[in-house]
N, C-alpha and C. Protein backbone atom coordinates (compact mmCIF):
# COMPACT_ATOMS: atom_id res chain seq x y z
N UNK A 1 -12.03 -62.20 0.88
CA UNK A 1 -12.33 -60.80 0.66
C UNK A 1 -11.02 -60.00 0.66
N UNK A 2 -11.06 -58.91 -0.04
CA UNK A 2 -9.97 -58.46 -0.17
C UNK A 2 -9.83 -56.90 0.29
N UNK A 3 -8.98 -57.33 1.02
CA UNK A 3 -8.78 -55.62 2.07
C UNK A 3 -7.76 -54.66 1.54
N UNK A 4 -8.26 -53.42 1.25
CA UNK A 4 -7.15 -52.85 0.56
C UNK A 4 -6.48 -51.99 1.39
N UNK A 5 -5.55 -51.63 1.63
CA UNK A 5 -4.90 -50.63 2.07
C UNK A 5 -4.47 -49.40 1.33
N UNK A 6 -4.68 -48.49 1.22
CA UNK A 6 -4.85 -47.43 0.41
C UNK A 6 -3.34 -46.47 0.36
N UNK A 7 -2.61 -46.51 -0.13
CA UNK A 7 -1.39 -45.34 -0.10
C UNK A 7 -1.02 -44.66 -1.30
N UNK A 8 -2.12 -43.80 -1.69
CA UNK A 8 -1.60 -43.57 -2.59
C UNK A 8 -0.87 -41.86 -2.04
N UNK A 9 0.65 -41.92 -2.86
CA UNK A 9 1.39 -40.88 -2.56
C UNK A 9 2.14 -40.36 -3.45
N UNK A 10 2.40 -39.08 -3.47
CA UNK A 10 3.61 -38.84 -4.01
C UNK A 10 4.68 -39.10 -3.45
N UNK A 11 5.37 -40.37 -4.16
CA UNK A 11 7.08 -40.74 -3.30
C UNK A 11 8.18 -39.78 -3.41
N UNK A 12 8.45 -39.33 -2.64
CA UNK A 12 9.42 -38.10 -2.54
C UNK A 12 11.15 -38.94 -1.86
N UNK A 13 11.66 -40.03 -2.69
CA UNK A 13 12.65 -41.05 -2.46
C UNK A 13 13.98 -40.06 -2.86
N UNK A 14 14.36 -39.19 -2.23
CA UNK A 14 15.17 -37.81 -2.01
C UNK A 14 14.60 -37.14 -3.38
N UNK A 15 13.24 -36.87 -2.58
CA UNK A 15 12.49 -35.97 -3.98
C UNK A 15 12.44 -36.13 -5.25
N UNK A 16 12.83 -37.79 -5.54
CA UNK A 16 11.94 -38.20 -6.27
C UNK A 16 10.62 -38.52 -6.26
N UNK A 17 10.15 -38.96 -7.60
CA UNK A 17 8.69 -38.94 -7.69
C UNK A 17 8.02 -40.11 -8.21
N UNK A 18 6.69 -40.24 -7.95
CA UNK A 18 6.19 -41.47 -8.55
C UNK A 18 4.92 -41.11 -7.82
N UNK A 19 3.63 -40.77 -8.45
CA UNK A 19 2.21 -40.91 -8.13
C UNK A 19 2.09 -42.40 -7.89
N UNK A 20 1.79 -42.96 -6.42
CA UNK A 20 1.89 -44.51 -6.50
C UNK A 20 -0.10 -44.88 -6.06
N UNK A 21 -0.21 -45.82 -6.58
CA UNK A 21 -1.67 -46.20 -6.16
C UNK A 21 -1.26 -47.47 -5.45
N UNK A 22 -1.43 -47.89 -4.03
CA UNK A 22 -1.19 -48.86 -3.82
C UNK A 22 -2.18 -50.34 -3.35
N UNK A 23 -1.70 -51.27 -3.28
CA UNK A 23 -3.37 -51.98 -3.15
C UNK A 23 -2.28 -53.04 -2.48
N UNK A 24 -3.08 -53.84 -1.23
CA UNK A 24 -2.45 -55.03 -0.61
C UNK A 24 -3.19 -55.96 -0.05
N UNK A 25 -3.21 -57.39 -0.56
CA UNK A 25 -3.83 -58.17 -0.04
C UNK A 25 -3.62 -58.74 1.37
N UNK A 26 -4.08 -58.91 2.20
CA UNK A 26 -3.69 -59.63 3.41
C UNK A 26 -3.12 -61.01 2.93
N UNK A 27 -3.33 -62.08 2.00
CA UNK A 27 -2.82 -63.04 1.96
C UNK A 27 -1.41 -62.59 1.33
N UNK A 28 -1.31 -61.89 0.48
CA UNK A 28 0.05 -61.55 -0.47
C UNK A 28 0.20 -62.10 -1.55
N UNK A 29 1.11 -61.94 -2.26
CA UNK A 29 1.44 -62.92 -4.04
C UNK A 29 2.38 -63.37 -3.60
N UNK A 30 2.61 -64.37 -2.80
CA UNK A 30 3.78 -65.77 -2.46
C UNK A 30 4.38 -65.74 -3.71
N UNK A 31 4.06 -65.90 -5.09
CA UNK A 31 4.75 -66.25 -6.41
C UNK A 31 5.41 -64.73 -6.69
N UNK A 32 5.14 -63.88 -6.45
CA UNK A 32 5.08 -62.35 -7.07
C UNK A 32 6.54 -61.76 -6.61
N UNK A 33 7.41 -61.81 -7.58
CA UNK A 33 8.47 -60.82 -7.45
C UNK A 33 8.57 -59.50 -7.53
N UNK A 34 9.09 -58.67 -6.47
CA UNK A 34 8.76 -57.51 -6.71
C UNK A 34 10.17 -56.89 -6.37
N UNK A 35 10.35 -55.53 -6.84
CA UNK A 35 11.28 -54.84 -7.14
C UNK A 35 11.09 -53.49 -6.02
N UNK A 36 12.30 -53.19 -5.69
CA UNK A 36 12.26 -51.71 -4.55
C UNK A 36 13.34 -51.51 -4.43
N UNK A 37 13.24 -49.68 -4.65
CA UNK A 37 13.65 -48.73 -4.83
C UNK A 37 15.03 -48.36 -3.18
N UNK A 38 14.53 -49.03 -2.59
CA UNK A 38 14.89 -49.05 -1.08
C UNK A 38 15.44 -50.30 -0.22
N UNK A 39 16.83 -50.33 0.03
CA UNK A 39 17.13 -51.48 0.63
C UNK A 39 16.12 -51.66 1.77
N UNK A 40 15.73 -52.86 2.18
CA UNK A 40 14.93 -53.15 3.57
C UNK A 40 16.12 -53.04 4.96
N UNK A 41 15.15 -52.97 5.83
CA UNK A 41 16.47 -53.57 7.17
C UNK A 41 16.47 -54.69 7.46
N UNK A 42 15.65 -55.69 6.57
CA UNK A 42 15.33 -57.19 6.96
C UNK A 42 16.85 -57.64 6.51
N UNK A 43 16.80 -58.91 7.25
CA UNK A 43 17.94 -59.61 6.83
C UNK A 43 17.80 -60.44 5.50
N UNK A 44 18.91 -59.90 5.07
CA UNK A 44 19.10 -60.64 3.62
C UNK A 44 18.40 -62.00 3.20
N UNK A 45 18.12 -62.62 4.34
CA UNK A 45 17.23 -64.41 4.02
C UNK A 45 15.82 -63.50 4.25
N UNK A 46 15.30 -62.69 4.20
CA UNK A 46 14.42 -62.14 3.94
C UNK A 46 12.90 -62.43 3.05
N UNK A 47 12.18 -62.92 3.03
CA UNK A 47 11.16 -63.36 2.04
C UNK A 47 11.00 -62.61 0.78
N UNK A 48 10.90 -61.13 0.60
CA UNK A 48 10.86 -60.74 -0.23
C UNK A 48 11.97 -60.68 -0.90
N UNK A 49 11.60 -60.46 -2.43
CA UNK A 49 13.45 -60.68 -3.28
C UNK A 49 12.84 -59.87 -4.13
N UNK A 50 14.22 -59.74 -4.72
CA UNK A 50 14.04 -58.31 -5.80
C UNK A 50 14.64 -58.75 -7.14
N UNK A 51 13.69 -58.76 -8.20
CA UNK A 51 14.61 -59.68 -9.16
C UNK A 51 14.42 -58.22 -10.36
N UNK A 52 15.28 -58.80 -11.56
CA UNK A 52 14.96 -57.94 -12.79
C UNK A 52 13.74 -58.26 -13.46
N UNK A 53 13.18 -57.43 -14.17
CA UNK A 53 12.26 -57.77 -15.25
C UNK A 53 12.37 -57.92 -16.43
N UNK A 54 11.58 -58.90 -17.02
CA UNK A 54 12.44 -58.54 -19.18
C UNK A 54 11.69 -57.18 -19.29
N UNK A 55 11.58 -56.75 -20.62
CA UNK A 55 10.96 -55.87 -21.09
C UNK A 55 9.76 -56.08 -21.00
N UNK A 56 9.38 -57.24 -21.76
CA UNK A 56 8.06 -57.57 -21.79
C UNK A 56 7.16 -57.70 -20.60
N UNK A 57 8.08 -58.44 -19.36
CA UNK A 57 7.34 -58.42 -17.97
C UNK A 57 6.92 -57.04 -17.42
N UNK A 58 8.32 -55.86 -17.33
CA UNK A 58 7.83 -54.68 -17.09
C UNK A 58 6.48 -54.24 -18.09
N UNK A 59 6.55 -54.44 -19.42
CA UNK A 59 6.00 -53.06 -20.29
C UNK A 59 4.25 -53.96 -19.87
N UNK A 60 4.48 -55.34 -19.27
CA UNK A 60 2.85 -55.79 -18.78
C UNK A 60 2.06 -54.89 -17.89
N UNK A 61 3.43 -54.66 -16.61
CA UNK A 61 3.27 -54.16 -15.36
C UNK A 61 2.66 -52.69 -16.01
N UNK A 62 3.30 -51.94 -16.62
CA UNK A 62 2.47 -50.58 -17.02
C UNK A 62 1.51 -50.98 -17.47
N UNK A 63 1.02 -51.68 -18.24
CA UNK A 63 0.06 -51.41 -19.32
C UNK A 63 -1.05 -51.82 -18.10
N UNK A 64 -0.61 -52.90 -17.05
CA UNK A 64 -1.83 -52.66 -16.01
C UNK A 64 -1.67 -51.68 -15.03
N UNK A 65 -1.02 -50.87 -14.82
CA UNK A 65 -0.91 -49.91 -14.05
C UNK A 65 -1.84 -48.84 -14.74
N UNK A 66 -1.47 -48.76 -16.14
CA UNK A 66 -2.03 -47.67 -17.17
C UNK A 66 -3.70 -47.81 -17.17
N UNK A 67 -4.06 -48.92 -17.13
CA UNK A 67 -5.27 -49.55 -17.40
C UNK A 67 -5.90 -48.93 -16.49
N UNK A 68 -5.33 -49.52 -15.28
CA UNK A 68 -6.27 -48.91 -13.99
C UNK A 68 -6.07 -47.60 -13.78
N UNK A 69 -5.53 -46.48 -14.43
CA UNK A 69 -5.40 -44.59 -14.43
C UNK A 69 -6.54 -44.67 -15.44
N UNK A 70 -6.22 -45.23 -16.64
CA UNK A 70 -7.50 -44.65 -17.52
C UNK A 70 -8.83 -45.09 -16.79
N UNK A 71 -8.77 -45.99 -16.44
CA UNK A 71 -10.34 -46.67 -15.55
C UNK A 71 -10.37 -45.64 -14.26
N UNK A 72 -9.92 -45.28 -14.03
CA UNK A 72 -10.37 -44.31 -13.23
C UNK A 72 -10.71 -43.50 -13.35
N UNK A 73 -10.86 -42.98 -14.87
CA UNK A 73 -11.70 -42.03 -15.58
C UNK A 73 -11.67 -40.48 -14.79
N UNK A 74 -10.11 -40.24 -14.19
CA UNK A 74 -10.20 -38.73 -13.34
C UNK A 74 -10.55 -38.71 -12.02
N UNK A 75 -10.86 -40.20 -11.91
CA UNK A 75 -11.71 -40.11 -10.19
C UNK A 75 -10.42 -40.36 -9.25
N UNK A 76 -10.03 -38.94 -8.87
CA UNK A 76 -8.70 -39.70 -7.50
C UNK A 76 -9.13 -40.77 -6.45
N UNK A 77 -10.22 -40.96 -6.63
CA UNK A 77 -10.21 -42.35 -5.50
C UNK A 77 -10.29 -43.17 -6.10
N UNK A 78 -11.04 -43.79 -7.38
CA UNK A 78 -10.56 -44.67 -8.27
C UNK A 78 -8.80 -44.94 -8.79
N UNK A 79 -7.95 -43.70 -9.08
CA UNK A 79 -6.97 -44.07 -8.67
C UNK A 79 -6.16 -44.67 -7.50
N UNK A 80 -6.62 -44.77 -6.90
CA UNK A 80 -6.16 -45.36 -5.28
C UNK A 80 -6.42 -46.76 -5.25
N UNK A 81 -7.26 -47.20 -6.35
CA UNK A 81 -7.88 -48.64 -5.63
C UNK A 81 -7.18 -49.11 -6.89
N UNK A 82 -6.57 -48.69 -7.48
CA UNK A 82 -6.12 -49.10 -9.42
C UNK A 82 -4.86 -49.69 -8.75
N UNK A 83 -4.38 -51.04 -9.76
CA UNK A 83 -3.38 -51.75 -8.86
C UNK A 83 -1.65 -50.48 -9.38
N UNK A 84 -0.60 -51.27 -8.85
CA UNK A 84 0.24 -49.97 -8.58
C UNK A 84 1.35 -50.48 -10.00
N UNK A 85 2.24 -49.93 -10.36
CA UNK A 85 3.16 -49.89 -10.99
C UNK A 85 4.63 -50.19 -9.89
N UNK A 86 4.68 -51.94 -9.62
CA UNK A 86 5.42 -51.65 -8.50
C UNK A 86 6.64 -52.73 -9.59
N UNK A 87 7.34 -52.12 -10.24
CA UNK A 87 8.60 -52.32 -10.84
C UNK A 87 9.26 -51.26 -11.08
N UNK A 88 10.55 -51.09 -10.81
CA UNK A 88 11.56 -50.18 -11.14
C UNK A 88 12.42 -50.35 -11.94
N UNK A 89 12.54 -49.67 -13.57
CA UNK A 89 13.51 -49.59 -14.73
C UNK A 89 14.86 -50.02 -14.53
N UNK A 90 15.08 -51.30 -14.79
CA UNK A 90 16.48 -51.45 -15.26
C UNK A 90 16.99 -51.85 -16.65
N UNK A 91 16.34 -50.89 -17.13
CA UNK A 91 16.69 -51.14 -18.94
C UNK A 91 16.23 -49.55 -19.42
N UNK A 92 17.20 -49.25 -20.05
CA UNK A 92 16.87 -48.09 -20.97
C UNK A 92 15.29 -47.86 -21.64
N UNK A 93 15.11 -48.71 -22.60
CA UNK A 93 13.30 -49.29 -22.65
C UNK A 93 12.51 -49.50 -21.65
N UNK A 94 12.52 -49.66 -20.77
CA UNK A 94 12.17 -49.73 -19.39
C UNK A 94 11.56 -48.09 -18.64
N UNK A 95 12.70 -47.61 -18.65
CA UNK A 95 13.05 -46.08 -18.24
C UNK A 95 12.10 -45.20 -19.20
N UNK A 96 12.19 -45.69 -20.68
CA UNK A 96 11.39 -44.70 -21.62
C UNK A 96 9.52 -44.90 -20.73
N UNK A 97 9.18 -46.21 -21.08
CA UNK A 97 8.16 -46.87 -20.87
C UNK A 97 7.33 -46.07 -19.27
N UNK A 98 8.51 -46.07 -18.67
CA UNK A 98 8.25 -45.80 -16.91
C UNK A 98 8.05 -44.58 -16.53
N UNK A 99 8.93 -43.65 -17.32
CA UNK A 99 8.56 -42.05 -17.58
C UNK A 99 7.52 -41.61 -18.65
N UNK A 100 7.27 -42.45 -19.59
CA UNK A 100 5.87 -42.13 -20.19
C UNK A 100 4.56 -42.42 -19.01
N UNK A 101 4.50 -43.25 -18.59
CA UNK A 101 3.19 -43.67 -17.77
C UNK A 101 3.34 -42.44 -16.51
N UNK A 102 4.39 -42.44 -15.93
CA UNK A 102 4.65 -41.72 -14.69
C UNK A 102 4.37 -39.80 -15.45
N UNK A 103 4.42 -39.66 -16.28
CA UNK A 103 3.73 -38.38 -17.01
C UNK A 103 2.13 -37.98 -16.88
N UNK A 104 2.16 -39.79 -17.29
CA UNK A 104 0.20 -39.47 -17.31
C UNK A 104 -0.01 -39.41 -15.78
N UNK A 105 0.89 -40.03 -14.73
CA UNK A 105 0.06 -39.72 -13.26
C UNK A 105 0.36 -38.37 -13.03
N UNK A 106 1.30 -37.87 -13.29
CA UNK A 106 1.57 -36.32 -13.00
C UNK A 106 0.39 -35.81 -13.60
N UNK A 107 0.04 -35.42 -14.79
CA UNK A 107 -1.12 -34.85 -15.60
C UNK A 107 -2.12 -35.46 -14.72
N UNK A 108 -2.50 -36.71 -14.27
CA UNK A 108 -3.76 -37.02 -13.68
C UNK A 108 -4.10 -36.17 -12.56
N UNK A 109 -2.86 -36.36 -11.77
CA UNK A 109 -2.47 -35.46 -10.59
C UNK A 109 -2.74 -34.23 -10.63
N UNK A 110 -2.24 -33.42 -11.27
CA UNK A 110 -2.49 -32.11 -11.91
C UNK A 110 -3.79 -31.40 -12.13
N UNK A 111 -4.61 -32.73 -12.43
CA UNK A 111 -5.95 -32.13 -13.01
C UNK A 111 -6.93 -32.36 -11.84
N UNK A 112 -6.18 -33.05 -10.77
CA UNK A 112 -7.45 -33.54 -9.80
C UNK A 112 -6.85 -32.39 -8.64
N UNK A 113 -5.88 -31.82 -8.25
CA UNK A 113 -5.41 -30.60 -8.02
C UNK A 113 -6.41 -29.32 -8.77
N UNK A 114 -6.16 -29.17 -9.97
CA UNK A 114 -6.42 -27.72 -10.01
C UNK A 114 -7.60 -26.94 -9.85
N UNK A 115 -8.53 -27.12 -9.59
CA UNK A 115 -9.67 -26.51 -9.18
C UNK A 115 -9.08 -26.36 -7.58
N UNK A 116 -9.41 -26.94 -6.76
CA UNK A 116 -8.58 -26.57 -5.40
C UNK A 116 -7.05 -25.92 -5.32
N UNK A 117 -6.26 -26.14 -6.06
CA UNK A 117 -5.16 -25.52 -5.86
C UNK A 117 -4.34 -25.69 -7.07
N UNK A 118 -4.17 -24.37 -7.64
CA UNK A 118 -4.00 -24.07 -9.40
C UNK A 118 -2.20 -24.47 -8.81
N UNK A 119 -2.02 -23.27 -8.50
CA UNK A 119 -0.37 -23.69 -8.00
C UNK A 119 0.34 -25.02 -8.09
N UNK A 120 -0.72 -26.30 -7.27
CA UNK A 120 0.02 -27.66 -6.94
C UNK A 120 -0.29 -28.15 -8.24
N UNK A 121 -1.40 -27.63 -8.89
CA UNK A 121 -1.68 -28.13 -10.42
C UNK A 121 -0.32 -28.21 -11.38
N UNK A 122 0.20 -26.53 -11.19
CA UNK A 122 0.95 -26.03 -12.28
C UNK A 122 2.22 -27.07 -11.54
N UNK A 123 2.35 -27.09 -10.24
CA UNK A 123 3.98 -27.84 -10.10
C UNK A 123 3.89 -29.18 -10.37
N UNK A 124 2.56 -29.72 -10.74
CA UNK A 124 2.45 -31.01 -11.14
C UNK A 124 2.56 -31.16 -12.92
N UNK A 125 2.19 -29.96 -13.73
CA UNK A 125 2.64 -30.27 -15.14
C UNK A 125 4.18 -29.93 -15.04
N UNK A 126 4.57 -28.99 -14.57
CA UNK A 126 5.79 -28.56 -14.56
C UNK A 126 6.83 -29.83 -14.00
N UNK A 127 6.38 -30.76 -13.49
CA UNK A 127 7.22 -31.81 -13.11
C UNK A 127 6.95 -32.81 -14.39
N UNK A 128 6.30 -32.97 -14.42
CA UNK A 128 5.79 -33.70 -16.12
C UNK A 128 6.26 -33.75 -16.97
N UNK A 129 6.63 -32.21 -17.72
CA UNK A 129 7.30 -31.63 -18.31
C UNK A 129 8.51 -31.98 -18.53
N UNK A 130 8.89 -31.39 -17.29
CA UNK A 130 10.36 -31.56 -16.32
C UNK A 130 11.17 -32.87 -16.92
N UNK A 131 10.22 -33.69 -16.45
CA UNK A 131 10.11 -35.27 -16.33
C UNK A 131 10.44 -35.97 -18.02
N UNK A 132 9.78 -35.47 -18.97
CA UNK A 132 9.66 -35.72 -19.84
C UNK A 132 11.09 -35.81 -20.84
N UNK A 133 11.57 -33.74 -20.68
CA UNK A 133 12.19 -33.72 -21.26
C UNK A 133 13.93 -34.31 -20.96
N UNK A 134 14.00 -34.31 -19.63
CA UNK A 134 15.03 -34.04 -18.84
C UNK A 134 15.62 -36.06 -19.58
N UNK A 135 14.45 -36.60 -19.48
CA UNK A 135 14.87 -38.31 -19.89
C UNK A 135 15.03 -38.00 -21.19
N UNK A 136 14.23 -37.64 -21.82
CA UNK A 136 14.69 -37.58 -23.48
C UNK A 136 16.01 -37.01 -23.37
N UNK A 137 16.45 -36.20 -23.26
CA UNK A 137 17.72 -35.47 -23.77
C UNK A 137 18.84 -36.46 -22.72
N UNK A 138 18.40 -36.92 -21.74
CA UNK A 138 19.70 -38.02 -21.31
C UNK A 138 19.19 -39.50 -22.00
N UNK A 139 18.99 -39.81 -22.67
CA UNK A 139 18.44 -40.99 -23.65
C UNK A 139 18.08 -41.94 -22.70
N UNK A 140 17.21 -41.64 -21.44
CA UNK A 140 16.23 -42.94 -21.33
C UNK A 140 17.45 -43.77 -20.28
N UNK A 141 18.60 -43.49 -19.62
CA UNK A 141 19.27 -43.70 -19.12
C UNK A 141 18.65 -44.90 -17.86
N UNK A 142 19.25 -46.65 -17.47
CA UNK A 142 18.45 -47.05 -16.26
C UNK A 142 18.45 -46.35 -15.11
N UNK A 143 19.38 -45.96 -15.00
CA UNK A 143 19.74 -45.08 -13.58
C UNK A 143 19.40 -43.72 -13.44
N UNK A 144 18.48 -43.09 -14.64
CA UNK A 144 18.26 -41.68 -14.99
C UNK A 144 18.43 -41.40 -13.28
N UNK A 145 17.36 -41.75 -12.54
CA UNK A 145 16.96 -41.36 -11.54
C UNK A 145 18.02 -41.71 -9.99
N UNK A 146 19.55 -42.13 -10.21
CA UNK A 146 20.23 -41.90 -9.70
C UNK A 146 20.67 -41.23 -8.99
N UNK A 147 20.78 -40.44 -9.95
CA UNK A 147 21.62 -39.15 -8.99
C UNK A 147 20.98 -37.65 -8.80
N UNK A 148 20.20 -37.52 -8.36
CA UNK A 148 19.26 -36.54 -7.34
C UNK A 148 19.53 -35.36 -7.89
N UNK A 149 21.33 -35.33 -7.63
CA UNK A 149 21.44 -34.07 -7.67
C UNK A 149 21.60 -32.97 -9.40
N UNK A 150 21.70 -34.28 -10.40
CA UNK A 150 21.34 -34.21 -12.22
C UNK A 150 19.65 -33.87 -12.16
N UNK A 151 18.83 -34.06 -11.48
CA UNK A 151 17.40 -33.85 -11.95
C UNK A 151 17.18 -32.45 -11.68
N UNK A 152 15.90 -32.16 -12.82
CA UNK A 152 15.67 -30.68 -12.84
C UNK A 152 15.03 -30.20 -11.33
N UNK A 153 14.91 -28.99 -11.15
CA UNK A 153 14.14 -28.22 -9.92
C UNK A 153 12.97 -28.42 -9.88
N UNK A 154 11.81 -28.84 -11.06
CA UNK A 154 10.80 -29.21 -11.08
C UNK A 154 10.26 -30.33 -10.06
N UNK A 155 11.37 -31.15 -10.62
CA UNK A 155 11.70 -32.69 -10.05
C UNK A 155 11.51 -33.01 -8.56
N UNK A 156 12.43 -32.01 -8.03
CA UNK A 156 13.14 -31.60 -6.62
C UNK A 156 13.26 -30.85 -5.57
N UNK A 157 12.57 -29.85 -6.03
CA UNK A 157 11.98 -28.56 -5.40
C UNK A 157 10.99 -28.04 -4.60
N UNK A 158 11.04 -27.12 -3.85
CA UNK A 158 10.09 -26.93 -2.82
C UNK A 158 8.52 -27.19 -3.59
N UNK A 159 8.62 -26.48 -4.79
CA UNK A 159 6.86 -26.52 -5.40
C UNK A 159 6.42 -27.85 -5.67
N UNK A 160 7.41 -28.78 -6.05
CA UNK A 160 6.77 -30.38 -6.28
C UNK A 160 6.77 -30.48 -5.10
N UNK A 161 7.66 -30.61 -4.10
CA UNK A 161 7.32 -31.03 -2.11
C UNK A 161 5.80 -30.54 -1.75
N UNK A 162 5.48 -29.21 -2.14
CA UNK A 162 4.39 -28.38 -1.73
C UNK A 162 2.88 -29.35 -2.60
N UNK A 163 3.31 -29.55 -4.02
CA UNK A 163 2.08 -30.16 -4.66
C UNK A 163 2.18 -31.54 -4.20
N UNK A 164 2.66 -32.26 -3.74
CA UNK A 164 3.14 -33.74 -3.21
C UNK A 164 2.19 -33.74 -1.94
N UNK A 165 2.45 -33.03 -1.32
CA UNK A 165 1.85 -32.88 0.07
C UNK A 165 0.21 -32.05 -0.31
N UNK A 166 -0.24 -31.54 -1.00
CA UNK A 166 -1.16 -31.24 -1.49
C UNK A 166 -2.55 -31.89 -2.30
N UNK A 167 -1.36 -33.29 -2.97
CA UNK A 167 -2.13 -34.55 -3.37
C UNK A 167 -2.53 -35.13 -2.00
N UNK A 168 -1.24 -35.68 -1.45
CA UNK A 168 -1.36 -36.20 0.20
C UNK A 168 -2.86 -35.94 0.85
N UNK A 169 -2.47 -35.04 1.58
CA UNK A 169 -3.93 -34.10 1.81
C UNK A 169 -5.31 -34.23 1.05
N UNK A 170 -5.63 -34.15 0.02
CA UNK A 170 -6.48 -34.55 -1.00
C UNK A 170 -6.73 -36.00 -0.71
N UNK A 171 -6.13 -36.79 -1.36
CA UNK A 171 -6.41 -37.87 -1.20
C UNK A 171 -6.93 -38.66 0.36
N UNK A 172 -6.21 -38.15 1.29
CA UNK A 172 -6.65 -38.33 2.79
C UNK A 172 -7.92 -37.40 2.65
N UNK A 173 -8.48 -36.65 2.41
CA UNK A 173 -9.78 -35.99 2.89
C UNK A 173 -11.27 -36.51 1.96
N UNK A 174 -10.43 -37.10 0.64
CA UNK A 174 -11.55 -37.42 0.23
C UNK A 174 -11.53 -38.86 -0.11
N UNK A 175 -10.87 -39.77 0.37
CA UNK A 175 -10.78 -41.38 -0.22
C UNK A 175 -10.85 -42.04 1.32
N UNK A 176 -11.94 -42.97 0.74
CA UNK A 176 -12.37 -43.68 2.45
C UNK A 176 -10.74 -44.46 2.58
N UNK A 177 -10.36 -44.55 3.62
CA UNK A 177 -8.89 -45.17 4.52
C UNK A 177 -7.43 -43.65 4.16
N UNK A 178 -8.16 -42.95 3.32
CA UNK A 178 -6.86 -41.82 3.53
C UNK A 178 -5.53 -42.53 2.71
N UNK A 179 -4.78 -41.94 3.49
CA UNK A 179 -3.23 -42.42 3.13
C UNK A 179 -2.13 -42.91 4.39
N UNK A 180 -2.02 -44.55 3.53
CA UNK A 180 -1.35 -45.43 4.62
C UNK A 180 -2.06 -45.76 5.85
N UNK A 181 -0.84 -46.30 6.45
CA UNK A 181 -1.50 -47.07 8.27
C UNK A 181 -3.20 -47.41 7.80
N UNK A 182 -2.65 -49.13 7.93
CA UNK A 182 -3.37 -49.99 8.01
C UNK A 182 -4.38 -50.15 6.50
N UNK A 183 -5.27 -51.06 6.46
CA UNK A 183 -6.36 -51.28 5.89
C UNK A 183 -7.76 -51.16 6.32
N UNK A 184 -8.30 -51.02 5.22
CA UNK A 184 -9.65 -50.69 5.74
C UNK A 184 -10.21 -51.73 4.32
N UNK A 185 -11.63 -51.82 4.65
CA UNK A 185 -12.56 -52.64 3.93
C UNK A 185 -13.39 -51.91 3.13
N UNK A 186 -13.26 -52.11 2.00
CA UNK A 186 -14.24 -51.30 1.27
C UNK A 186 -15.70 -51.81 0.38
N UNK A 187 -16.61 -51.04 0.97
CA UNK A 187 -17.56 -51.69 0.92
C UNK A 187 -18.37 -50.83 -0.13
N UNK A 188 -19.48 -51.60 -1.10
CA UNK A 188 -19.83 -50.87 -1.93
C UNK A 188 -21.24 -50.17 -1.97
């Protein structure tokens, strides 16, 4: 049986972003390489490893990440249980691919916001936007998301912190296990 643990968040990784849906098996993917954004404090002989992806391996990883946003048909708790987009762009194609999908969670975001709170709505297209254009005009760069202090205010700013924490909230009040700490069983 499979226990999910629920986190879905806005990652605020020095205010960066990423609508993440997360899902974790208690046994794990022993075979499954995965990629992060964040050195560990584990020691380097560490189990997990962080490898590159081809194109093709990443543009899989979206298209099931993508799969499970459209299958969720708008339902923020169906996004939560949708598996996650857990690779990070190291290819220009990569970066295009990763900021197109990461658009549609903003817009998803956005829309499951605005009836409760138009504001976290608007700082969620406005990061979208943000998001959109800011990669196009630096051509899709791997490292777009480098340097913190090149991204727009949309990106980085108190109103995305405010709509971030606004999803947060949301998602904890209305998705059985909330956000993070621990797993819970979901039963149908």
């Amino acid at each position: 049986m499979r226990i999910t643990r629920t986190c879905a968040v806005l990652l605020l990784v020095p205010a960066l972003f990423t609508f993440v849906a997360c899902g974790d098996d208690d046994a794990g993917d022993a075979d499954r390489t995965t990629s992060s954004t964040s050195a560990p404090e584990a020691p380097e002989d560490s189990s997990t490893t962080t490898s590159t992806l081809t194109d093709e391996e990443f543009s899989s990883r979206v298209a099931e990440a993508r799969a499970g946003l459209q299958a969720a048909e708008g339902d923020l708790c169906g996004i939560v249980e949708a598996p996650p987009l857990d690779a990070v762009p190291t290819t220009s194609a990569q970066m295009e691919e990763w900021v197109g999908f990461n658009v549609e969670v903003l817009e998803f975001a956005a829309t499951a916001l605005e009836g409760d709170d138009p504001q976290s709505a608007e700082a969620m297209r406005s990061a979208a936007t943000a998001l959109a254009r800011h990669a196009e005009e630096a051509g899709y760069p791997a490292d777009l998301l480098s340097d913190v202090d090149s991204l727009p205010e949309e990106l980085t700013g108190p109103a995305y912190a405010d709509a971030a924490l606004a999803m947060q909230q949301k998602v904890s009040a209305e998705c059985s296990g909330g956000l993070g700490g621990g797993g819970t069983d979901q039963e149908g």
